[in-house]
C-alpha atoms as a PDB file:
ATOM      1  CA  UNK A   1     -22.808 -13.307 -78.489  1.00  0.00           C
ATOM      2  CA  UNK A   2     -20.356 -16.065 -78.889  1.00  0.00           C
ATOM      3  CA  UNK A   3     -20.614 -18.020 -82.281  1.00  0.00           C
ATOM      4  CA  UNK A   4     -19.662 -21.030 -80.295  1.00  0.00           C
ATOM      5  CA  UNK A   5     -22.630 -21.053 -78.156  1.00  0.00           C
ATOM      6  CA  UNK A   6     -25.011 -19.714 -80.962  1.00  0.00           C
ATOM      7  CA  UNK A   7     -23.823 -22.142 -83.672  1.00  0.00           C
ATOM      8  CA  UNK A   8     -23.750 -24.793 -81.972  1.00  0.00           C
ATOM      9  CA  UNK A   9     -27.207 -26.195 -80.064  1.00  0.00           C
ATOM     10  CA  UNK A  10     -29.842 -29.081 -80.305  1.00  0.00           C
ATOM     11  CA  UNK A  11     -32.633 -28.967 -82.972  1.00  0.00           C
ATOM     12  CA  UNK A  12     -35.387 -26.553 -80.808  1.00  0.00           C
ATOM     13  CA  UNK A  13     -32.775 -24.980 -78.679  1.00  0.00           C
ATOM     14  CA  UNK A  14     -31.447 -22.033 -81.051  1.00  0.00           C
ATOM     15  CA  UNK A  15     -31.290 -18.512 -80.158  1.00  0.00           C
ATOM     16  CA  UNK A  16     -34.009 -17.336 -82.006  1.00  0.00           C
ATOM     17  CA  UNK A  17     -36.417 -20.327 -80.124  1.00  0.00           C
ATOM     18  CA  UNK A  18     -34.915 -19.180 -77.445  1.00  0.00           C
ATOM     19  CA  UNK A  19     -35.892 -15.597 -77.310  1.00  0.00           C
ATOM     20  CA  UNK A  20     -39.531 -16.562 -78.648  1.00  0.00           C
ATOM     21  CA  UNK A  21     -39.680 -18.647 -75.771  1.00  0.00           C
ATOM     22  CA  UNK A  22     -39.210 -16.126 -73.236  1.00  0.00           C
ATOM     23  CA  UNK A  23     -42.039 -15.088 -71.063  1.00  0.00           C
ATOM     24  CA  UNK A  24     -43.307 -11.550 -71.183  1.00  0.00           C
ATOM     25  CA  UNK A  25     -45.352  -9.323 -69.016  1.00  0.00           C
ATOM     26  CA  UNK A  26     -46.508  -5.949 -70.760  1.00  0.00           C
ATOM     27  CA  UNK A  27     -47.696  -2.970 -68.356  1.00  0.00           C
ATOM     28  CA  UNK A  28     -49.244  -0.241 -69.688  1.00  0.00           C
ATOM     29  CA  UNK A  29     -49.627   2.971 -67.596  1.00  0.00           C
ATOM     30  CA  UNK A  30     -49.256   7.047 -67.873  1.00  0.00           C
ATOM     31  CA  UNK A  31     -45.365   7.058 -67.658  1.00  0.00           C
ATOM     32  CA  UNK A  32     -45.792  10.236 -64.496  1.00  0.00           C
ATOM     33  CA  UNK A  33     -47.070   7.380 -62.862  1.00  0.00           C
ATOM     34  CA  UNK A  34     -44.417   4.896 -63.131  1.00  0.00           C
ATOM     35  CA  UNK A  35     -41.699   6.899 -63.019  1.00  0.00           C
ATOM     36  CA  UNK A  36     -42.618  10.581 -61.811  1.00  0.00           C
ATOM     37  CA  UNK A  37     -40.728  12.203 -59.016  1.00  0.00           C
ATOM     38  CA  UNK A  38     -43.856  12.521 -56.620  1.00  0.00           C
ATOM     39  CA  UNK A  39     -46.669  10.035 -57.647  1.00  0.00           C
ATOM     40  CA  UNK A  40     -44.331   7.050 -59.210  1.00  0.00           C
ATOM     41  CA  UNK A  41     -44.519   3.247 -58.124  1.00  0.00           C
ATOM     42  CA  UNK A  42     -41.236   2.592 -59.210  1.00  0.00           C
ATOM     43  CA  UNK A  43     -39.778   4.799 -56.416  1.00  0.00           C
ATOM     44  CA  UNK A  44     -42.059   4.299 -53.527  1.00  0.00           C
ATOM     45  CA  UNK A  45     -42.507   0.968 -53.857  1.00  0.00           C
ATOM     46  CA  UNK A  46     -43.746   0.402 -50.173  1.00  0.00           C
ATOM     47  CA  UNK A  47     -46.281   2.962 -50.163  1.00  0.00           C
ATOM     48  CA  UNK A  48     -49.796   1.471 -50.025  1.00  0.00           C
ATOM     49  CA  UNK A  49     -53.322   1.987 -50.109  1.00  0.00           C
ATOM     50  CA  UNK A  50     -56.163   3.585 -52.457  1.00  0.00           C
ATOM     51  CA  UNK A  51     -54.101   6.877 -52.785  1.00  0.00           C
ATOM     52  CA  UNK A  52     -51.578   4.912 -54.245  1.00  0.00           C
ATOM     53  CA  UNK A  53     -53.506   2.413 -56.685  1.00  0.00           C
ATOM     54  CA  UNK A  54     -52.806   2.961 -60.594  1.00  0.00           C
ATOM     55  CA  UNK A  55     -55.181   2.227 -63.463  1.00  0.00           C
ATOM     56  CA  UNK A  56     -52.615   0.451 -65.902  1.00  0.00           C
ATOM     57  CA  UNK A  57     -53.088  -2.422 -68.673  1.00  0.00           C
ATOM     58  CA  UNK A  58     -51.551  -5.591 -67.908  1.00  0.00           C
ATOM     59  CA  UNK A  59     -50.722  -9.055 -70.456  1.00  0.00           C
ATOM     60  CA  UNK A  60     -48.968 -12.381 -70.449  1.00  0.00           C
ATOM     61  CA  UNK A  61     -47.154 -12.298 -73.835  1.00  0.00           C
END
């Protein structure tokens, strides 16, 4: 990153507030069915339906 930007901010404003201040959203799920060939969400993102309903783990961090 550049030391002039980093170095150089407003009380509150420094990278490390920054980077605490960024919102978060943790999903937890079997990775086959985020990302495997056949069953995935990531890759058929406009299938729909019970058949394609996940049990996952979800929080606001």
């Amino acid at each position: 990153m550049d030391p002039r930007v980093t170095r150089r901010t407003q009380p509150g404003y420094g990278l490390r507030d920054s980077l605490l201040d960024l919102p978060t959203v943790s999903v937890v799920l079997p990775v086959d069915h985020l990302f495997g060939a056949k069953t995935d969400i990531y890759a058929h993102t406009e299938m729909r339906g019970m058949d394609w309903e996940r049990a996952k783990s979800m929080e606001w961090i």
